[in-house]
N, C-alpha and C. Protein backbone atom coordinates (compact mmCIF):
# COMPACT_ATOMS: atom_id res chain seq x y z
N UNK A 1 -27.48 -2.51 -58.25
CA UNK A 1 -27.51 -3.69 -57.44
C UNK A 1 -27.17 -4.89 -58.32
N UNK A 2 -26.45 -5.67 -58.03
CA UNK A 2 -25.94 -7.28 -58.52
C UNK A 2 -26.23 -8.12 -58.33
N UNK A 3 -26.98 -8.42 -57.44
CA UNK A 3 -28.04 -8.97 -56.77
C UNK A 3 -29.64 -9.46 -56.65
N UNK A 4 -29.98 -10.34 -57.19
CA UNK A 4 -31.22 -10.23 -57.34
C UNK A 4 -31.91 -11.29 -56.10
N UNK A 5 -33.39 -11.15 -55.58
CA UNK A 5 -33.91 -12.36 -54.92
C UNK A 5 -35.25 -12.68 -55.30
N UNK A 6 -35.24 -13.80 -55.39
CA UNK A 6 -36.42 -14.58 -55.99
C UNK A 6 -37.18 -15.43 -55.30
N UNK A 7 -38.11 -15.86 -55.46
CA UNK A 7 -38.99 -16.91 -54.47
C UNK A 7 -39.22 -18.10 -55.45
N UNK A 8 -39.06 -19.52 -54.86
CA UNK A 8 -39.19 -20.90 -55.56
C UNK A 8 -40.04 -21.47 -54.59
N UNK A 9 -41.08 -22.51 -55.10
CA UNK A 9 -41.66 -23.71 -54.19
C UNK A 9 -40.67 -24.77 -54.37
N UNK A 10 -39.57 -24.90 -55.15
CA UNK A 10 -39.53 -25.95 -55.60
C UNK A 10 -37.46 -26.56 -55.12
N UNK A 11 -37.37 -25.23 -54.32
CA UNK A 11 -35.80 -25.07 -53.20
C UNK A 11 -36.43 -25.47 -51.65
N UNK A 12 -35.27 -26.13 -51.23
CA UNK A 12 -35.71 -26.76 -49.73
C UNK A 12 -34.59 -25.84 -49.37
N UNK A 13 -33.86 -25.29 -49.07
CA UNK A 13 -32.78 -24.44 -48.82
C UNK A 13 -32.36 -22.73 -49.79
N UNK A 14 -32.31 -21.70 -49.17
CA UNK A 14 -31.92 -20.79 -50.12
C UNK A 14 -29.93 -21.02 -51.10
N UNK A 15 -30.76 -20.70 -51.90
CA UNK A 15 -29.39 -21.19 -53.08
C UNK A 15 -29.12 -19.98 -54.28
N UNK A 16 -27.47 -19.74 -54.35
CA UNK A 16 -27.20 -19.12 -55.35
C UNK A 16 -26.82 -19.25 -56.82
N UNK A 17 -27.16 -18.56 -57.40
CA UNK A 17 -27.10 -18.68 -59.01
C UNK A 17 -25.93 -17.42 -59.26
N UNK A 18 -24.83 -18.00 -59.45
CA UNK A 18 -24.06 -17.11 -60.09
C UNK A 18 -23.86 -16.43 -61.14
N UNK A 19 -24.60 -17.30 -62.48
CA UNK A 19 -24.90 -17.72 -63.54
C UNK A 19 -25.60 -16.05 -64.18
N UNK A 20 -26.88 -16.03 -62.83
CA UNK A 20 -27.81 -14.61 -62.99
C UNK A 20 -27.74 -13.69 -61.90
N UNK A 21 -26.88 -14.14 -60.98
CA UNK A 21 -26.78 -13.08 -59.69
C UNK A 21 -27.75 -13.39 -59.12
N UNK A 22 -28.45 -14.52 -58.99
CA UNK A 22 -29.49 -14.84 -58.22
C UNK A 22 -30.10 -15.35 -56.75
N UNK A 23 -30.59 -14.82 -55.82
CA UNK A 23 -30.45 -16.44 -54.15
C UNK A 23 -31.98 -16.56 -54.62
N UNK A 24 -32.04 -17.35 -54.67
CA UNK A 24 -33.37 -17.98 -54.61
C UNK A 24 -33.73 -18.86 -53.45
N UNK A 25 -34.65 -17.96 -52.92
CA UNK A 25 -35.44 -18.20 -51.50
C UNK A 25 -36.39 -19.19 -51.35
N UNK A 26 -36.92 -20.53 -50.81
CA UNK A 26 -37.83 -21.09 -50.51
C UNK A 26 -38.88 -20.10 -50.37
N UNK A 27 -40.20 -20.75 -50.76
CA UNK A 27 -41.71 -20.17 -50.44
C UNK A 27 -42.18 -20.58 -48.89
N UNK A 28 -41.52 -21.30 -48.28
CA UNK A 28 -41.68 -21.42 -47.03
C UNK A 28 -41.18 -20.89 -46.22
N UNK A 29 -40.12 -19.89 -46.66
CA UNK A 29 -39.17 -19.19 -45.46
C UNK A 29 -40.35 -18.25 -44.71
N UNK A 30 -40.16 -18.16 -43.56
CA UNK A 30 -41.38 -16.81 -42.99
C UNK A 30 -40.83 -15.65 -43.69
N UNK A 31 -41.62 -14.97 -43.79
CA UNK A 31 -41.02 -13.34 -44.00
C UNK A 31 -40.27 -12.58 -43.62
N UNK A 32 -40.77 -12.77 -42.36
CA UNK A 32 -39.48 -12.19 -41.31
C UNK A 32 -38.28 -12.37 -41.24
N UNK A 33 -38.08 -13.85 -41.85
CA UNK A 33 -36.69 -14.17 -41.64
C UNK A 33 -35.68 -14.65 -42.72
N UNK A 34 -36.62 -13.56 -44.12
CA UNK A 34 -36.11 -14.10 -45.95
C UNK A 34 -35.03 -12.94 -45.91
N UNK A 35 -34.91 -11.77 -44.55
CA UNK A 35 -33.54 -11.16 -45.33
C UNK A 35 -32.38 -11.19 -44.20
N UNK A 36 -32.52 -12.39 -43.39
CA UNK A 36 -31.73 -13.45 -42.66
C UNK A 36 -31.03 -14.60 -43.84
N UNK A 37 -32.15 -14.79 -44.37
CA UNK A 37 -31.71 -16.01 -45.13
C UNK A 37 -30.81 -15.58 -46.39
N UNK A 38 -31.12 -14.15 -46.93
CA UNK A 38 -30.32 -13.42 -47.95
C UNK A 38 -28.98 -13.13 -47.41
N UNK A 39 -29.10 -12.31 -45.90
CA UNK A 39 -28.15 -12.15 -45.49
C UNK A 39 -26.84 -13.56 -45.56
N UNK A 40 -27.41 -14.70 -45.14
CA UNK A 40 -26.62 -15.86 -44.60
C UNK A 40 -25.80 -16.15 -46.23
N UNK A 41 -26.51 -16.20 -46.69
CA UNK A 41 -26.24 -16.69 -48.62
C UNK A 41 -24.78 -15.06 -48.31
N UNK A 42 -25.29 -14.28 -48.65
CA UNK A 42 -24.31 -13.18 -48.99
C UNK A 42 -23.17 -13.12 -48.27
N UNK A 43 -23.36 -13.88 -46.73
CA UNK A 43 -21.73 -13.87 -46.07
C UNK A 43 -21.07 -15.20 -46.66
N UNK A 44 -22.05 -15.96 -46.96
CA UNK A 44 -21.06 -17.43 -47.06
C UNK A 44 -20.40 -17.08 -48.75
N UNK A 45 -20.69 -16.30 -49.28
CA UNK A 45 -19.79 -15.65 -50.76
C UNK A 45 -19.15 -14.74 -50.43
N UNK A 46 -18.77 -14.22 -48.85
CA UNK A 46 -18.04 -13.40 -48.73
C UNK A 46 -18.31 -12.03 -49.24
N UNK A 47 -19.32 -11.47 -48.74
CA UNK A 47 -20.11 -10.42 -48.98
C UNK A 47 -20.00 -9.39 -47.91
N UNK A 48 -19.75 -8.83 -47.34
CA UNK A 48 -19.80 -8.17 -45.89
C UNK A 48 -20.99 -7.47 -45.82
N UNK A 49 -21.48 -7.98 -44.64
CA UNK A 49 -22.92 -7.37 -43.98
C UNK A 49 -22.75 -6.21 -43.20
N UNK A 50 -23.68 -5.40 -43.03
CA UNK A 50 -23.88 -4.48 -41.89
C UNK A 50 -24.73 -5.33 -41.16
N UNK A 51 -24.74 -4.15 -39.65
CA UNK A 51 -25.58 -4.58 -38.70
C UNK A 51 -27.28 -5.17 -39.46
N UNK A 52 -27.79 -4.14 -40.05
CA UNK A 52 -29.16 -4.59 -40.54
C UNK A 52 -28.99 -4.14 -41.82
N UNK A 53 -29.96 -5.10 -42.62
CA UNK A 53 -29.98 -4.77 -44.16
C UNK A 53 -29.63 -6.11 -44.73
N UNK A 54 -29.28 -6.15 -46.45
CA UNK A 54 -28.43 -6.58 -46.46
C UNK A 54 -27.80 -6.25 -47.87
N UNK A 55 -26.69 -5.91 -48.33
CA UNK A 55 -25.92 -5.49 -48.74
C UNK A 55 -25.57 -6.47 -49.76
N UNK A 56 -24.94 -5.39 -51.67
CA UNK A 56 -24.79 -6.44 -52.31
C UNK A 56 -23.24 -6.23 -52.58
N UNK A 57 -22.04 -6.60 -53.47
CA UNK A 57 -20.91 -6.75 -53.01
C UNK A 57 -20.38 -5.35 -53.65
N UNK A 58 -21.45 -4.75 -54.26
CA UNK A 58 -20.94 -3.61 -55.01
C UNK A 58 -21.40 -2.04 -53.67
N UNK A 59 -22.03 -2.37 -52.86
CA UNK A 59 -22.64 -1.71 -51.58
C UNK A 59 -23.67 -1.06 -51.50
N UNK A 60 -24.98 -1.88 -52.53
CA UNK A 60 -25.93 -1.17 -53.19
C UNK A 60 -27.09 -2.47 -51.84
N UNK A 61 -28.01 -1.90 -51.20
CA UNK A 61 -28.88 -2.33 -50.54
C UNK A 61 -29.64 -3.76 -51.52
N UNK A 62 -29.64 -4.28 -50.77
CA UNK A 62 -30.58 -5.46 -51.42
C UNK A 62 -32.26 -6.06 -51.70
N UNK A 63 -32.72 -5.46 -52.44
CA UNK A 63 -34.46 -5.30 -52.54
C UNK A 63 -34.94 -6.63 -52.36
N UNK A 64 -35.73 -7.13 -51.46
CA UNK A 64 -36.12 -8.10 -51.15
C UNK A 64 -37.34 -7.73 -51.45
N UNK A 65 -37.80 -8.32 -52.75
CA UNK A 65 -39.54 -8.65 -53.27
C UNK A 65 -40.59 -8.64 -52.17
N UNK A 66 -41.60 -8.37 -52.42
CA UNK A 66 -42.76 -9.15 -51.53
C UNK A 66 -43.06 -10.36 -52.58
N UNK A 67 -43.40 -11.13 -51.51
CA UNK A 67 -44.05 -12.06 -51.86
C UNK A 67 -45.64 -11.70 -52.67
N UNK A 68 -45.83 -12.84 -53.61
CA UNK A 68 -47.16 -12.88 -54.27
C UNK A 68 -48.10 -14.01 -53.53
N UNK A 69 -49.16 -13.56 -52.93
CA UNK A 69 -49.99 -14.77 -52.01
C UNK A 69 -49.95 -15.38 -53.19
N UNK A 70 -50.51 -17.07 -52.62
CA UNK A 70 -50.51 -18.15 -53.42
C UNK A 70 -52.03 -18.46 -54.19
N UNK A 71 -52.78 -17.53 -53.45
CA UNK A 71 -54.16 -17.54 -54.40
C UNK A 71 -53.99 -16.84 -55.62
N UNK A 72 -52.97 -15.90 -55.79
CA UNK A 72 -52.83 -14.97 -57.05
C UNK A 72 -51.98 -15.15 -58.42
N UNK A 73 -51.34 -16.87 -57.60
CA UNK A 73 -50.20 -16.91 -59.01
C UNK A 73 -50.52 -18.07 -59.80
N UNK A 74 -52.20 -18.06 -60.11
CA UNK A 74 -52.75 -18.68 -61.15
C UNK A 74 -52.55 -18.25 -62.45
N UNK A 75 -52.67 -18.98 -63.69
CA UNK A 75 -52.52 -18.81 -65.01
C UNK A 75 -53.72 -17.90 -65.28
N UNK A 76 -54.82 -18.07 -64.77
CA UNK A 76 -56.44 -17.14 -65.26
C UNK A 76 -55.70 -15.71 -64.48
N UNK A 77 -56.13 -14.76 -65.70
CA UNK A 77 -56.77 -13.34 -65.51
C UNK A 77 -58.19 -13.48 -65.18
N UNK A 78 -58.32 -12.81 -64.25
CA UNK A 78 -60.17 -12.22 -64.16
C UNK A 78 -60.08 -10.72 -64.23
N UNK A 79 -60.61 -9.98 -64.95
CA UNK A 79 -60.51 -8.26 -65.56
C UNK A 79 -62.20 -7.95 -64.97
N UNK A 80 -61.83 -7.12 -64.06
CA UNK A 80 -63.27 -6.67 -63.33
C UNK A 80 -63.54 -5.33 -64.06
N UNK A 81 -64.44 -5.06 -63.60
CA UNK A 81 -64.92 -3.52 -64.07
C UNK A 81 -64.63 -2.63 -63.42
């Protein structure tokens, strides 16, 4: 895959990095609709989509991360027992 996707607080719009093969997704996109928003990035570079999915230009599926809730992406470790 050539393709990578990432999550930012700090993008008001999803945006590509050619630089790293990157779209970097707003933290506000719903979930439902972050591999809409991958998809949209990948046609406007002229990417061809299938019906569902979304596809990278080499025709390798595109792994869309889960998200990390926002209580968890503090600097502290806590190590339980």
């Amino acid at each position: 895959m050539c393709v990578h996707v990432r999550y930012s607080s700090a993008q008001l719009r999803p945006v590509y990095d050619s630089a790293t093969r990157t779209i970097t997704i707003p933290d506000s996109v719903d979930p439902s609709l972050t591999a809409i928003a991958v998809r949209a990035v990948l046609a406007e570079l002229a990417a061809p989509q299938p019906e569902f999915g979304a596809l990278c230009w080499c025709g390798e599926p595109i792994i869309i991360t889960p998200r990390i809730p926002i209580q968890r992406r503090s600097a502290q470790v806590n190590h339980g027992a």
